[in-house]
Protein backbone atom coordinates (compact mmCIF):
# COMPACT_ATOMS: atom_id res chain seq x y z
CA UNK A 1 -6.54 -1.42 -16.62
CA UNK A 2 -10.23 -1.23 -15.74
CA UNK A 3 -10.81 -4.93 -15.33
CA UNK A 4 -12.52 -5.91 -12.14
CA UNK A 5 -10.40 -9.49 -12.15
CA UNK A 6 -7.97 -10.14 -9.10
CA UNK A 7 -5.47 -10.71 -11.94
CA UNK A 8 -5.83 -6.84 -12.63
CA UNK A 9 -5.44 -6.29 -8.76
CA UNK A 10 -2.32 -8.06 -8.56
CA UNK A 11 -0.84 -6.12 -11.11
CA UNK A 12 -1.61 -3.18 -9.69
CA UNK A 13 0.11 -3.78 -7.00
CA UNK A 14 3.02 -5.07 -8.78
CA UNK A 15 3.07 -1.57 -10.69
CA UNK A 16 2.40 -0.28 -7.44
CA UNK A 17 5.50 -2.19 -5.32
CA UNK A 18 7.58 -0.86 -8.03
CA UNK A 19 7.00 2.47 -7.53
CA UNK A 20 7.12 2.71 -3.79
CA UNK A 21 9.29 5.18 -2.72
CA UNK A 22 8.12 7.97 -5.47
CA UNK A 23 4.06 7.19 -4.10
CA UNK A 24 4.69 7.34 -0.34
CA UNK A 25 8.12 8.86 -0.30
CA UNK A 26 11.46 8.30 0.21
CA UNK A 27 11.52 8.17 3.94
CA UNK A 28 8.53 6.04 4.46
CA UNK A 29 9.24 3.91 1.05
CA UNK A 30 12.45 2.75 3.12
CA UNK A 31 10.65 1.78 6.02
CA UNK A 32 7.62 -0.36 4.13
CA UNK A 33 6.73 -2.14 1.62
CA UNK A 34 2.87 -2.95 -0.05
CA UNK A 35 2.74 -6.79 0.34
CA UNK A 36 -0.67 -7.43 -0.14
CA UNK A 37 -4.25 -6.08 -1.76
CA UNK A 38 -7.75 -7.88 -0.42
CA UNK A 39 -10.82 -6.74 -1.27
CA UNK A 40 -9.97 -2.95 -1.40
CA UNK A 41 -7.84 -3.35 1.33
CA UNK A 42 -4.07 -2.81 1.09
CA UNK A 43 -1.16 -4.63 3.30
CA UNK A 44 1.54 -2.70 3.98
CA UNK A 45 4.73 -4.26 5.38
CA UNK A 46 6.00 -2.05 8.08
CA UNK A 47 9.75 -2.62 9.46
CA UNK A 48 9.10 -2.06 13.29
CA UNK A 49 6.21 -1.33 15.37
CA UNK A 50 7.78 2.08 15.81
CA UNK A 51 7.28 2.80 12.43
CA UNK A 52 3.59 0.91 12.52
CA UNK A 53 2.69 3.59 15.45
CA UNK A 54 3.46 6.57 13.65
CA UNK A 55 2.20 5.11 10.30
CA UNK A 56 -1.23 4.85 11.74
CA UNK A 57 -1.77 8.25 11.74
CA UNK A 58 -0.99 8.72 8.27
CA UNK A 59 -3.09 5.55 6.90
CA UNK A 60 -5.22 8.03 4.92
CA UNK A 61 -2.37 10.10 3.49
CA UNK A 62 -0.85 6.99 2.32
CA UNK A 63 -3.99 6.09 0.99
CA UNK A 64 -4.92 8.84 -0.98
CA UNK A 65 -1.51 9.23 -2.67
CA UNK A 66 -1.95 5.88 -3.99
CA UNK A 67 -5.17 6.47 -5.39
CA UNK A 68 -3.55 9.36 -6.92
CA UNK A 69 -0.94 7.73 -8.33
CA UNK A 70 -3.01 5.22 -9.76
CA UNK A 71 -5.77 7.85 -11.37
CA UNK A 72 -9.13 5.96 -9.80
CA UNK A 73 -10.74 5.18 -6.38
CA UNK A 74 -8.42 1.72 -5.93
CA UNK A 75 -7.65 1.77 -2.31
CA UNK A 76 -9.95 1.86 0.18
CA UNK A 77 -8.35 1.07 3.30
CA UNK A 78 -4.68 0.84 4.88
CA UNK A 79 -3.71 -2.32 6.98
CA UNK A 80 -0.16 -2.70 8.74
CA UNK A 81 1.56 -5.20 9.27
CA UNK A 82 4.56 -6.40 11.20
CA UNK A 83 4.66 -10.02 9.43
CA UNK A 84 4.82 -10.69 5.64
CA UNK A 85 2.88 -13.47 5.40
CA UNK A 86 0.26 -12.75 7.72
CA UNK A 87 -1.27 -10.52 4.70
């Protein structure tokens, strides 16, 4: 839980991914998905670039509910992104 590793990162986000919807909520949880964590940075998977537009204006809303979720300072930034594997 307070290990620094990148194991400890990936299953944060793994705990994270599975809790999606109830962090970011239901309407945006449909339209995303967290699909990547580098460095303080998180990926998020957006379906359209409709969705990507209006999610940039919320990048530190989502942010800050996820460090709120999670109880410590884990996320520092917000990326989307239209491709999967690009993150």
């Amino acid at each position: 839980r307070n290990s620094k590793s990148e194991l400890s990162d990936g299953f944060t986000r793994w705990k994270l991914e599975q809790q999606w919807s109830t962090v970011v909520g239901h309407a945006i949880g449909q339209a995303t998905r967290s699909c990547a964590f580098d460095k303080g940075t998180l990926h998020i998977w957006v379906k359209n670039s409709a969705w990507m537009q209006q999610l940039w204006f919320f990048q530190e809303d989502i942010r800050d509910k996820v460090n709120d979720h999670l109880g410590r300072n884990w996320c520092r930034y917000v990326r989307f992104t239209l491709n999967r594997r690009a993150a």
